[in-house]
Protein backbone atom coordinates (compact mmCIF):
# COMPACT_ATOMS: atom_id res chain seq x y z
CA UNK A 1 -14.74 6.59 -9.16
CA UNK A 2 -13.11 8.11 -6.06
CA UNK A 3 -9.75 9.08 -7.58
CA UNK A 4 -7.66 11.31 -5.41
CA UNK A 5 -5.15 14.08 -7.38
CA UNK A 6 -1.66 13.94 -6.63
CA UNK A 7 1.03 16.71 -7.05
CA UNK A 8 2.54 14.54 -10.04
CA UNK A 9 -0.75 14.98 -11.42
CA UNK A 10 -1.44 10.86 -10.92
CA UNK A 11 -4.85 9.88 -10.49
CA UNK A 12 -5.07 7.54 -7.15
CA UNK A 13 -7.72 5.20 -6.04
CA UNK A 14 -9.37 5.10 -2.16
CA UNK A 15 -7.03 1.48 -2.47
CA UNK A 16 -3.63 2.88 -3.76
CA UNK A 17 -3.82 6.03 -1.45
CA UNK A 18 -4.46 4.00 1.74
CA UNK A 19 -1.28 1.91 0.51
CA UNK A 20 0.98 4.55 0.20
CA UNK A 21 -0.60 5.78 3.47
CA UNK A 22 0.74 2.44 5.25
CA UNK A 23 3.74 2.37 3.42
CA UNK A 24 4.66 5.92 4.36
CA UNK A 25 4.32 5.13 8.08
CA UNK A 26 5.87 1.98 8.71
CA UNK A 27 8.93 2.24 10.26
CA UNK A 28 10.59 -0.86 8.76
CA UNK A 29 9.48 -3.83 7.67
CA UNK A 30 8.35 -6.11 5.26
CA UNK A 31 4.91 -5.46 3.70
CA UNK A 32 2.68 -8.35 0.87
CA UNK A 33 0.37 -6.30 -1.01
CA UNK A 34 -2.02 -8.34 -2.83
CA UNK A 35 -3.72 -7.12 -6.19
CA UNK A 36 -6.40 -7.57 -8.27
CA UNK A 37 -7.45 -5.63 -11.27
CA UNK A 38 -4.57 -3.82 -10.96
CA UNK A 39 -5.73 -2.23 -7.63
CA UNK A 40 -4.51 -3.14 -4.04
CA UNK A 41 -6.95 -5.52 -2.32
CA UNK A 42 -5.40 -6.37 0.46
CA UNK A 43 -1.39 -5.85 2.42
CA UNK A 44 -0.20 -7.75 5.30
CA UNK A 45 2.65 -6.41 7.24
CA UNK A 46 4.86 -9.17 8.07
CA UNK A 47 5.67 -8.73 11.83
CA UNK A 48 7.98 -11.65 13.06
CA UNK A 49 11.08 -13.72 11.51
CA UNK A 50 13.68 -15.52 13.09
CA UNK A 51 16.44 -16.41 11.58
CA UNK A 52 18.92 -18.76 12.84
């Protein structure tokens, strides 16, 4: 398993790094994550809604 150390001591998969990754450089937004197994599979970043 390819768990990355954090400086909480958390153990962090290829997945959940790559998330937080994303996460940390969106701007603002909305992001769906998607999970399976516990574990993020998949996250789409929501990019247009119009309200009226």
């Amino acid at each position: 398993m390819d768990d990355k150390k954090t400086e909480a001591g958390l153990s962090l998969s290829e997945q959940e790094a790559r998330l937080i990754s994303m996460i940390r450089d969106i701007r603002f937004g909305e992001l769906h994550i998607f999970v399976s197994d516990g574990k993020p599979v998949r996250v789409e970043e929501i990019k247009k809604s119009i309200k009226l």
